[in-house]
C-alpha atoms as a PDB file:
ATOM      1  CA  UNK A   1     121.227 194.847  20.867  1.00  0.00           C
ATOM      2  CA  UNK A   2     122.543 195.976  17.953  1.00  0.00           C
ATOM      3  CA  UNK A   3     120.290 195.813  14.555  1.00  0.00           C
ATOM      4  CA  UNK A   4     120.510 192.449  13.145  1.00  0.00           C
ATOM      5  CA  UNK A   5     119.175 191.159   9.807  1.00  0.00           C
ATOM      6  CA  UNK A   6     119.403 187.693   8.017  1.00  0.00           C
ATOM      7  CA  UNK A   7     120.663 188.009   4.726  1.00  0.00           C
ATOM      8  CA  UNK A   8     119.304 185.297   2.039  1.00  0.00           C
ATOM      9  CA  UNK A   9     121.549 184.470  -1.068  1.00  0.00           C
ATOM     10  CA  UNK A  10     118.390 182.889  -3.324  1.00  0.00           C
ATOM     11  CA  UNK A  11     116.258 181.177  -0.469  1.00  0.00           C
ATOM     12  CA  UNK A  12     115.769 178.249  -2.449  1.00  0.00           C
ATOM     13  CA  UNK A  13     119.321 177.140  -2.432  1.00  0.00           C
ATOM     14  CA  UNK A  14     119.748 177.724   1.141  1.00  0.00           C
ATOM     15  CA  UNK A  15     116.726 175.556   1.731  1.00  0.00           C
ATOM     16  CA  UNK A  16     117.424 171.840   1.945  1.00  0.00           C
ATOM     17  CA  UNK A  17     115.651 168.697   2.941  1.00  0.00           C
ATOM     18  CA  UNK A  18     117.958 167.274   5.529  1.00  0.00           C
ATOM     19  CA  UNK A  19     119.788 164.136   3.713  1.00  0.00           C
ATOM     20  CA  UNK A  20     121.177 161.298   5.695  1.00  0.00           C
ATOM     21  CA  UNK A  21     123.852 158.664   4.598  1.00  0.00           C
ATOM     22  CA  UNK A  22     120.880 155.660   4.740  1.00  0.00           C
ATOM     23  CA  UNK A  23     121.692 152.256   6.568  1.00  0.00           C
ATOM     24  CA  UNK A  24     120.359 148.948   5.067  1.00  0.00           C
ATOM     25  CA  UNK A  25     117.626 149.053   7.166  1.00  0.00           C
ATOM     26  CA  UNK A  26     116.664 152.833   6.076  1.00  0.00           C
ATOM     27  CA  UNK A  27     114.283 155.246   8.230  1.00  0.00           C
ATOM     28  CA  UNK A  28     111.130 156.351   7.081  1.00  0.00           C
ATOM     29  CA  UNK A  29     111.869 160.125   6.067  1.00  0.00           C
ATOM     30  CA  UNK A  30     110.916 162.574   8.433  1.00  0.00           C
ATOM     31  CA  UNK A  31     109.187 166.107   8.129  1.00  0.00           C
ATOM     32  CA  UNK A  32     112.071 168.128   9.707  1.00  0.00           C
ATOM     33  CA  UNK A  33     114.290 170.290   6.963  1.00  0.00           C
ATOM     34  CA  UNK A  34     117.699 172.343   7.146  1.00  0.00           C
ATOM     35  CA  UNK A  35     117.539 175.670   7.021  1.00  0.00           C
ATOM     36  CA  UNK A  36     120.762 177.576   6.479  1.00  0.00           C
ATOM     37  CA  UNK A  37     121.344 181.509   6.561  1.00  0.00           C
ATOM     38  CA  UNK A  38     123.803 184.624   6.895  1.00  0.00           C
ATOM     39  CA  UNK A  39     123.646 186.906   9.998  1.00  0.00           C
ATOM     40  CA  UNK A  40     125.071 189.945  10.275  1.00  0.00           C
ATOM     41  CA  UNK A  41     125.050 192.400  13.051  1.00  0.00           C
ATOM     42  CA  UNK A  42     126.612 196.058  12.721  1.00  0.00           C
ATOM     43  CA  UNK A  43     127.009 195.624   9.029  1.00  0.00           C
ATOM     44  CA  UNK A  44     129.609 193.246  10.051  1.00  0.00           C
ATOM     45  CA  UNK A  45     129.005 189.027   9.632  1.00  0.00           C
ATOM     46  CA  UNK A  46     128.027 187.470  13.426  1.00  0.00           C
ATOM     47  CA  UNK A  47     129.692 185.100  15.153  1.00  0.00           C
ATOM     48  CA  UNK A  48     129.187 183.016  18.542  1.00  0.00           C
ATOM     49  CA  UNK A  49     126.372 181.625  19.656  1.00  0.00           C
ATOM     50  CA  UNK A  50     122.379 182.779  19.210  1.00  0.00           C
ATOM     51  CA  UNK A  51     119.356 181.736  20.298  1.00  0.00           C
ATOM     52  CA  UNK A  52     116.994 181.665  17.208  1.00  0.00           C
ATOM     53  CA  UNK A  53     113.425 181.278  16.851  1.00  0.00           C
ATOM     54  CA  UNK A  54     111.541 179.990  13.211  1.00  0.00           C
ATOM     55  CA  UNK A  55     107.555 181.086  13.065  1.00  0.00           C
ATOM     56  CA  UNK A  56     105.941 179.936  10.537  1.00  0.00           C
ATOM     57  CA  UNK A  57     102.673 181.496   8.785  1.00  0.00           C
ATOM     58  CA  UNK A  58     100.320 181.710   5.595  1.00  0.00           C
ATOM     59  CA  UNK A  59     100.678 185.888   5.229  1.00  0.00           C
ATOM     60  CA  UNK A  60     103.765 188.043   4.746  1.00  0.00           C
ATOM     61  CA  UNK A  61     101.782 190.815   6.560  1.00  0.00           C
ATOM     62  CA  UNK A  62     103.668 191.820   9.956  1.00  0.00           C
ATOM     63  CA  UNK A  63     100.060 192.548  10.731  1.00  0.00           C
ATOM     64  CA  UNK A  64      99.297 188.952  11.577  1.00  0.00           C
ATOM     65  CA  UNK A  65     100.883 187.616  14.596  1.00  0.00           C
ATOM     66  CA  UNK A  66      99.619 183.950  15.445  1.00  0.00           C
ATOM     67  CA  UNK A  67     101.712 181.028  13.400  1.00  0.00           C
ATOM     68  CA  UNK A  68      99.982 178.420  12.424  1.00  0.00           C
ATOM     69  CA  UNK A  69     102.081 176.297  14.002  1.00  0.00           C
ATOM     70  CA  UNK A  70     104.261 176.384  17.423  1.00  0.00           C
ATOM     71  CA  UNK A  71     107.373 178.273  16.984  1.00  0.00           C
ATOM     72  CA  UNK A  72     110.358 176.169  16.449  1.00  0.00           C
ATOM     73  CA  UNK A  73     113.314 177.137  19.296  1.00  0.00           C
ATOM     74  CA  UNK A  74     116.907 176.506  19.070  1.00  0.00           C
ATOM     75  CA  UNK A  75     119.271 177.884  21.542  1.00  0.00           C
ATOM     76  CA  UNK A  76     122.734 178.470  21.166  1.00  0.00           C
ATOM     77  CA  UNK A  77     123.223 177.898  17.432  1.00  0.00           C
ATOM     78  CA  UNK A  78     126.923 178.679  16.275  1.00  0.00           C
ATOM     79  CA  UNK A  79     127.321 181.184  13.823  1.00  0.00           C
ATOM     80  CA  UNK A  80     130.552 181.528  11.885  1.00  0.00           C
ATOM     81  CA  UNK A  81     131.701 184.409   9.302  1.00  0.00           C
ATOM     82  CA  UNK A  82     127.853 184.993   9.394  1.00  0.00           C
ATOM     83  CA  UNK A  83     126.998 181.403   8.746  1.00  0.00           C
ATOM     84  CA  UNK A  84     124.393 179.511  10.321  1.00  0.00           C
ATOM     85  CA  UNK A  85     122.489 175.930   9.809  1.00  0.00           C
ATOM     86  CA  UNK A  86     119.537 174.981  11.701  1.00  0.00           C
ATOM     87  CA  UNK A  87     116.963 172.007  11.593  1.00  0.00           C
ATOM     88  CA  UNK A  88     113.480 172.741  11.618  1.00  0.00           C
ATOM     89  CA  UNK A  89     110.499 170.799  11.856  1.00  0.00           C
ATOM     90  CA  UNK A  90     107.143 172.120  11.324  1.00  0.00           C
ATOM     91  CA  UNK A  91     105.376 168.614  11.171  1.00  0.00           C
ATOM     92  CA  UNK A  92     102.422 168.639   7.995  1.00  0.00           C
ATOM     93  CA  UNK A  93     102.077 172.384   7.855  1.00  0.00           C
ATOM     94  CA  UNK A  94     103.408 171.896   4.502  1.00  0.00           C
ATOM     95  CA  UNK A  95      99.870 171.488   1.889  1.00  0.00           C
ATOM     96  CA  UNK A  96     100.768 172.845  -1.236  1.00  0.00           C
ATOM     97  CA  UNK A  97      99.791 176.099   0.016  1.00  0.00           C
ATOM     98  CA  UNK A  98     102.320 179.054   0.503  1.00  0.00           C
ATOM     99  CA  UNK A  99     104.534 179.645   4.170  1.00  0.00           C
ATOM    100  CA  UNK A 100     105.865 182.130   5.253  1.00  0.00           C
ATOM    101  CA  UNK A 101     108.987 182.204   7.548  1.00  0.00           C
ATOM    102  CA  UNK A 102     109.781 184.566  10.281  1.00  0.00           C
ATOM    103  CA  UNK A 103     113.398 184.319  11.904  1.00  0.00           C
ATOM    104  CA  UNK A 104     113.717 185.795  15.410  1.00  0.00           C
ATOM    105  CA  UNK A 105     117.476 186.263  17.168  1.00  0.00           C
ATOM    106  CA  UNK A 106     118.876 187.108  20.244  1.00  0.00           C
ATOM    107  CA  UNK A 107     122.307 186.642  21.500  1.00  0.00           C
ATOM    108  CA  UNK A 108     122.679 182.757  22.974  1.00  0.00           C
ATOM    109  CA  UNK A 109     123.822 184.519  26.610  1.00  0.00           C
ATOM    110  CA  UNK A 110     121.207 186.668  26.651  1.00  0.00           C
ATOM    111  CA  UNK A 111     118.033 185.334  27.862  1.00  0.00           C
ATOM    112  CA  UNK A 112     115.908 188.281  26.963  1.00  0.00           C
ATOM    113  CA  UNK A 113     113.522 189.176  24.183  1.00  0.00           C
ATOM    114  CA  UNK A 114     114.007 188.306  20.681  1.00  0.00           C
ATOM    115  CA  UNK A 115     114.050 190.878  17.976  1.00  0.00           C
ATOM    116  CA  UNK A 116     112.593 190.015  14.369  1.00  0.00           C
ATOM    117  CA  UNK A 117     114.116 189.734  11.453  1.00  0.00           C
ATOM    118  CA  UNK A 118     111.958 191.655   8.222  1.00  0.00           C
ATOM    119  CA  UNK A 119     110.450 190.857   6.051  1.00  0.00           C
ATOM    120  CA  UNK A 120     109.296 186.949   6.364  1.00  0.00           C
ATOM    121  CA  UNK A 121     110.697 185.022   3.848  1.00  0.00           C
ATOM    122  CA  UNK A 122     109.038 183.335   1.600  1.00  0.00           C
ATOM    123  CA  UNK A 123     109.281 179.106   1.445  1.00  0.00           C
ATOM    124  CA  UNK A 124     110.316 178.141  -1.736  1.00  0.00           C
ATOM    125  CA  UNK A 125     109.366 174.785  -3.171  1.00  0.00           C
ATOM    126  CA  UNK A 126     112.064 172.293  -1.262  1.00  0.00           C
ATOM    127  CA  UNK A 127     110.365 172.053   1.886  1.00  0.00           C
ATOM    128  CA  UNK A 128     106.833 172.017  -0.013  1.00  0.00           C
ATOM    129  CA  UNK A 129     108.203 168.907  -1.679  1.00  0.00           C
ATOM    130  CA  UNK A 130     107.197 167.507   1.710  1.00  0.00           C
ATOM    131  CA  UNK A 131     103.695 167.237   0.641  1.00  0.00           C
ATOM    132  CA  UNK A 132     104.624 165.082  -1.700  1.00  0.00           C
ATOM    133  CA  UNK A 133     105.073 162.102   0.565  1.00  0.00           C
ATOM    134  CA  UNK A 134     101.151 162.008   0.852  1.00  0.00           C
ATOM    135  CA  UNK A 135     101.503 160.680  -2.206  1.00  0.00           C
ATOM    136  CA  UNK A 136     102.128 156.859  -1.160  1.00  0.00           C
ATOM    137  CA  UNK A 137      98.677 156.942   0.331  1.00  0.00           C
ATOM    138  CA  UNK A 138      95.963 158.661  -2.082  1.00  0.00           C
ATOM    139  CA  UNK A 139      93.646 160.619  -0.186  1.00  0.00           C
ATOM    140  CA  UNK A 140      91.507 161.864  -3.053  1.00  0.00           C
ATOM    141  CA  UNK A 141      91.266 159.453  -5.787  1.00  0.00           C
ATOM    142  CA  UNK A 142      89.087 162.273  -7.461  1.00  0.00           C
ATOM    143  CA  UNK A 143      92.470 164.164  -8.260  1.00  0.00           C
ATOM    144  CA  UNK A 144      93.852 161.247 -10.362  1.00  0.00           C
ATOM    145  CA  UNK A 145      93.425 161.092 -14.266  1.00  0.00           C
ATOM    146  CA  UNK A 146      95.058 158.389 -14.691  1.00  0.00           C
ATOM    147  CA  UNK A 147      97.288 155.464 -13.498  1.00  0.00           C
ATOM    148  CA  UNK A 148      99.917 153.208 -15.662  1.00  0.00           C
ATOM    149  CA  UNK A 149      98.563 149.387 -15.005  1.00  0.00           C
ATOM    150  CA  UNK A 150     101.958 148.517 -14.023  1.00  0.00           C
ATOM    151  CA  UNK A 151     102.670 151.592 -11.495  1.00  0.00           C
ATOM    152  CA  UNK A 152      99.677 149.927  -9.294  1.00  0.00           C
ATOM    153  CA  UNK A 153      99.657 147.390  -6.909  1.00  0.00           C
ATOM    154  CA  UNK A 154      97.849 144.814  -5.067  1.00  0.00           C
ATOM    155  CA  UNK A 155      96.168 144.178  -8.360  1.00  0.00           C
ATOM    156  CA  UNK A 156      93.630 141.239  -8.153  1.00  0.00           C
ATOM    157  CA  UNK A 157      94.818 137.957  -9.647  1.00  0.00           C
ATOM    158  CA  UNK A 158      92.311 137.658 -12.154  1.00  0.00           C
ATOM    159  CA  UNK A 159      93.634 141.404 -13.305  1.00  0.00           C
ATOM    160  CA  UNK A 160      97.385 140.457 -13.635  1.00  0.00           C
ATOM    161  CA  UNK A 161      97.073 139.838 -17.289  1.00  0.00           C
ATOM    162  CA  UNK A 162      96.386 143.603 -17.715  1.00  0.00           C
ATOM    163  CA  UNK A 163      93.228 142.515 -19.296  1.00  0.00           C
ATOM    164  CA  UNK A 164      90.191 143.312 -16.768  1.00  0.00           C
ATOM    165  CA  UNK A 165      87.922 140.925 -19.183  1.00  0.00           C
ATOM    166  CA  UNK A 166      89.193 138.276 -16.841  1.00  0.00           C
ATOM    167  CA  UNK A 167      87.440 138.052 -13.714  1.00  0.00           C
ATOM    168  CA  UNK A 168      88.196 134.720 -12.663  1.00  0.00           C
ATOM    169  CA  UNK A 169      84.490 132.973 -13.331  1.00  0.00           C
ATOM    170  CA  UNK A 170      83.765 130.428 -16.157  1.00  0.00           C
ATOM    171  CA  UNK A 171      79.795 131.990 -16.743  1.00  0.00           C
ATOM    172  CA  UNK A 172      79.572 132.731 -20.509  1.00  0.00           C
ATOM    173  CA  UNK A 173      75.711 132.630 -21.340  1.00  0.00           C
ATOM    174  CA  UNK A 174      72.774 133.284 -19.931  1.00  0.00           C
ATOM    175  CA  UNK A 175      70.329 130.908 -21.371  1.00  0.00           C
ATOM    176  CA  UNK A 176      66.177 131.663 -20.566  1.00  0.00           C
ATOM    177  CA  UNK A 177      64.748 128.554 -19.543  1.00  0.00           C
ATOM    178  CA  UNK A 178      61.058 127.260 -19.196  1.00  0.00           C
ATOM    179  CA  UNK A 179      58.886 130.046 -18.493  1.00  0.00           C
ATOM    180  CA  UNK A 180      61.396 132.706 -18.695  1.00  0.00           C
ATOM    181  CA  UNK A 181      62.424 134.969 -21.558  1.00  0.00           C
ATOM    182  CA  UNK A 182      65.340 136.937 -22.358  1.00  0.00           C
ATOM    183  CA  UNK A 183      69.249 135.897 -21.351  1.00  0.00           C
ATOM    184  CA  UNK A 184      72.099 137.118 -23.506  1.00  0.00           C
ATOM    185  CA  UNK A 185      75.699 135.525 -24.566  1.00  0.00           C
ATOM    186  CA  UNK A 186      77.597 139.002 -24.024  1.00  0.00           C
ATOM    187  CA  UNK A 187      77.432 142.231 -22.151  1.00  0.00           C
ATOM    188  CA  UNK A 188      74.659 142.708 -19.762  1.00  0.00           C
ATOM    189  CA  UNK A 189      71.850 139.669 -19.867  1.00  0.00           C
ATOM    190  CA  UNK A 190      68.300 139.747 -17.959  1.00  0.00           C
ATOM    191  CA  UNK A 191      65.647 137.410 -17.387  1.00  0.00           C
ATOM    192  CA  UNK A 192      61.867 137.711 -17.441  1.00  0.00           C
ATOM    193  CA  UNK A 193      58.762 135.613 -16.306  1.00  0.00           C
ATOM    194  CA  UNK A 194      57.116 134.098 -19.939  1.00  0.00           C
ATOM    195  CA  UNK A 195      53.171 135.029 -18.923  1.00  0.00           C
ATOM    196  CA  UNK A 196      52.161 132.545 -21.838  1.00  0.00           C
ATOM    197  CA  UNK A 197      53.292 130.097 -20.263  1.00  0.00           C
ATOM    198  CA  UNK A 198      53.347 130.676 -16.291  1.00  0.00           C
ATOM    199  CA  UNK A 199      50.655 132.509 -14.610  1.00  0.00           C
ATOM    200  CA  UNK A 200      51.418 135.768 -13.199  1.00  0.00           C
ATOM    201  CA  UNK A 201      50.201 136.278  -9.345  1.00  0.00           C
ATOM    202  CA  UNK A 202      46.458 136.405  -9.258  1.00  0.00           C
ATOM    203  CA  UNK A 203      45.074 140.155  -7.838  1.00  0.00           C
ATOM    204  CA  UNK A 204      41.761 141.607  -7.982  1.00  0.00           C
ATOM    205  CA  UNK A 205      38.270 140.287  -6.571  1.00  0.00           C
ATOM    206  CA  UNK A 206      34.391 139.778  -8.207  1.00  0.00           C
ATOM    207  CA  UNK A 207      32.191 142.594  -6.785  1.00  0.00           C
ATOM    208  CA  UNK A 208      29.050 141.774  -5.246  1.00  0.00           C
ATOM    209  CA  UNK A 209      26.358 140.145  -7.777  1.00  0.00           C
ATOM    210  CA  UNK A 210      29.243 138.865  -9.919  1.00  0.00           C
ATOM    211  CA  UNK A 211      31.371 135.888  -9.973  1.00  0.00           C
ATOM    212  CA  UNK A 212      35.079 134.912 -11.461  1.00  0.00           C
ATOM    213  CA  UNK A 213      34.585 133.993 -14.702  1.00  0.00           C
ATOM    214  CA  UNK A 214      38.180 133.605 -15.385  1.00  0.00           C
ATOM    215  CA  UNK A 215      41.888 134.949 -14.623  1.00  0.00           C
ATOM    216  CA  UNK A 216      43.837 136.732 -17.479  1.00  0.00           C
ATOM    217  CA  UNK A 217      47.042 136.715 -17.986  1.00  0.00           C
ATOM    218  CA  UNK A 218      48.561 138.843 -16.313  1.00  0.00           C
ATOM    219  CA  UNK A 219      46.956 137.747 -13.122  1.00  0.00           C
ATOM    220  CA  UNK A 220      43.665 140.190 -13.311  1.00  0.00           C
ATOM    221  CA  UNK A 221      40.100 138.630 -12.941  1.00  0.00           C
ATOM    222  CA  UNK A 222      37.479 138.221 -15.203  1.00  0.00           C
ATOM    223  CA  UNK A 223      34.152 138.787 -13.719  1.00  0.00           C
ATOM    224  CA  UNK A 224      30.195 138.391 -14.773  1.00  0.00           C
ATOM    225  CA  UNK A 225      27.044 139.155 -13.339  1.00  0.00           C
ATOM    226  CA  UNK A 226      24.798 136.324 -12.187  1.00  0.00           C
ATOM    227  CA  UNK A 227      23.055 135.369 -15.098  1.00  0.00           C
ATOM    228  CA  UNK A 228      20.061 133.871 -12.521  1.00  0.00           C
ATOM    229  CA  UNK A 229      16.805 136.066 -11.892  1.00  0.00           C
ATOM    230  CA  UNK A 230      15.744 136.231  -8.747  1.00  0.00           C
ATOM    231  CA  UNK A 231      12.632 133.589  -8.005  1.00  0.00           C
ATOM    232  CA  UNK A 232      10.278 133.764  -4.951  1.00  0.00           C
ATOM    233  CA  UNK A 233       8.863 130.828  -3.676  1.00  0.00           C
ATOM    234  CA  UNK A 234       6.448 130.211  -1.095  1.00  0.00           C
ATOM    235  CA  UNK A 235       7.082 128.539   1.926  1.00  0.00           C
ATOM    236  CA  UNK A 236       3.957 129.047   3.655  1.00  0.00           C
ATOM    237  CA  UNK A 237       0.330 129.370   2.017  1.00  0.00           C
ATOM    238  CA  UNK A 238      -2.224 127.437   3.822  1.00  0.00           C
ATOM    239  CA  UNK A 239      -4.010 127.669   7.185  1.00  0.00           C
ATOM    240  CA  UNK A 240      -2.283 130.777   8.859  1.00  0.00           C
ATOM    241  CA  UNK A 241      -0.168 132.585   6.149  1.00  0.00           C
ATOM    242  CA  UNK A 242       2.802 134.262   7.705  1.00  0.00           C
ATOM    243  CA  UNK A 243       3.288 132.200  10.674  1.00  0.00           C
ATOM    244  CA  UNK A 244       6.066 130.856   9.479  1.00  0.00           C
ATOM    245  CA  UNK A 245       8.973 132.509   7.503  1.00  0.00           C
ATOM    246  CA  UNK A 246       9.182 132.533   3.278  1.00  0.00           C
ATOM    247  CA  UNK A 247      13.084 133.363   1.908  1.00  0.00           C
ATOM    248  CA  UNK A 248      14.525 134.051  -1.634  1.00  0.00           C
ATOM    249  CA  UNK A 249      17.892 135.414  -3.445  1.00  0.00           C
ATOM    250  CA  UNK A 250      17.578 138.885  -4.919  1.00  0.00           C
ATOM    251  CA  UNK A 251      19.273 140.274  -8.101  1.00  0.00           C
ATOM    252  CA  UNK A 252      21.774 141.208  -6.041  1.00  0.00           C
ATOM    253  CA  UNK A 253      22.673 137.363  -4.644  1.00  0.00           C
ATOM    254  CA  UNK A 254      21.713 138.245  -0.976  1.00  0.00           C
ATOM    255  CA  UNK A 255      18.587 136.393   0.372  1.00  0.00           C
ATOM    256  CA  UNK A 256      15.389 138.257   0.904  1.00  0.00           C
ATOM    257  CA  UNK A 257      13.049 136.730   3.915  1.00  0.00           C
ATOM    258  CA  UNK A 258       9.175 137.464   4.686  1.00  0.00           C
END
């Protein structure tokens, strides 16, 4: 085959979303774009039909050889005075990020290997501006600074007004009643138990030799020692001592027996 090469007259105006004369009932856009070009073979412009094959990757370098997505085939375009028009569709390959384009040709009645057309072009910003369909559904709120209130929708009816002060309840104050202490008539309101006038949960216990005085207010004990010596008293003192038993209560409350 002779040497062929694809000539590009500004590859942003030969690149074109594919535009359709829209019914009533319009289709949702699709991801496929036309891609038009100038072949020439010999020095001279082509013409007949070619088999042509679109790679597209994320490097200009030769070097790298895998696409990052399946090749795009199309067999027998016509070309005229040089002048072709394909449709390519790549599906969501386009992120923002640059592509790269790599046009492969053989002749259409050929059926043998395809020779490459350098260097890859790069994709200017009209089939990027595919991307930009994403934007109906937000994916990363995080990337948004900010929002007109009348660009959003599904807006809660209690928001309609524009003013979010109306949520759509009737509380206005929060009053502290009987026992309970705080409340508030605006912003943020709280409420707390009044210990002067409820009592708190009771915790704590009276160690051994000491009993519960009292319980203070915020639910601790109040303990004291017995106050009570200890007395012995005998059970047993005539005819035969210590036959039967003699028992008292010690400092420490517990009962001593002899």
């Amino acid at each position: 085959m002779a040497s062929i090469r694809s000539l590009f007259a500004g590859i942003a105006a030969v690149m074109a979303l594919s535009t359709l004369s829209m019914p009533a009932a319009a289709a949702p856009l699709g991801t496929a774009f036309t891609y038009q070009g100038q072949l020439s073979e010999s020095g001279q412009p082509a013409s007949g039909l070619y088999d042509l094959q679109a790679c597209l990757f994320d490097n200009p370098n030769l070097a790298v050889t895998v696409p990052i997505q399946p090749c795009e085939s199309v067999d027998d375009v016509p070309v005229e005075d040089g002048l072709f028009s394909i449709a390519l569709d790549f599906g969501a390959a386009f992120d923002g990020d640059e592509r790269w384009l790599e046009l492969r040709v053989r002749p259409g009645s050929s059926g043998g290997g395809y020779t490459n057309l350098a260097p890859r072009q790069l994709l200017r910003a009209t089939p990027e501006a595919l991307h930009a369909r994403s934007a109906d559904y937000a994916t990363n709120a995080t990337t948004a600074s900010s929002a007109p209130w009348t660009g959003l929708s599904g807006v809660p009816a209690g928001f309609a007004d524009g003013d979010d002060a109306d949520s759509g309840g009737d509380i206005t104050a929060v009053t502290a009643g009987t026992g309970l202490s705080g409340g508030a008539s605006s912003g943020a309101a709280s409420l707390a138990v009044d210990t002067s006038v409820v009592q708190a949960r009771v915790s704590g216990s009276c160690p051994a030799g000491q009993y519960l005085r009292g319980i203070n207010a915020d639910g601790s004990v109040l303990c004291e020692p017995f106050s009570i010596p200890p007395r012995l008293s005998a059970v047993d003192s005539t005819d035969i001592v210590g036959l039967n038993n003699a028992i008292a209560i010690g400092s420490d409350s517990l009962p001593v027996i002899s």
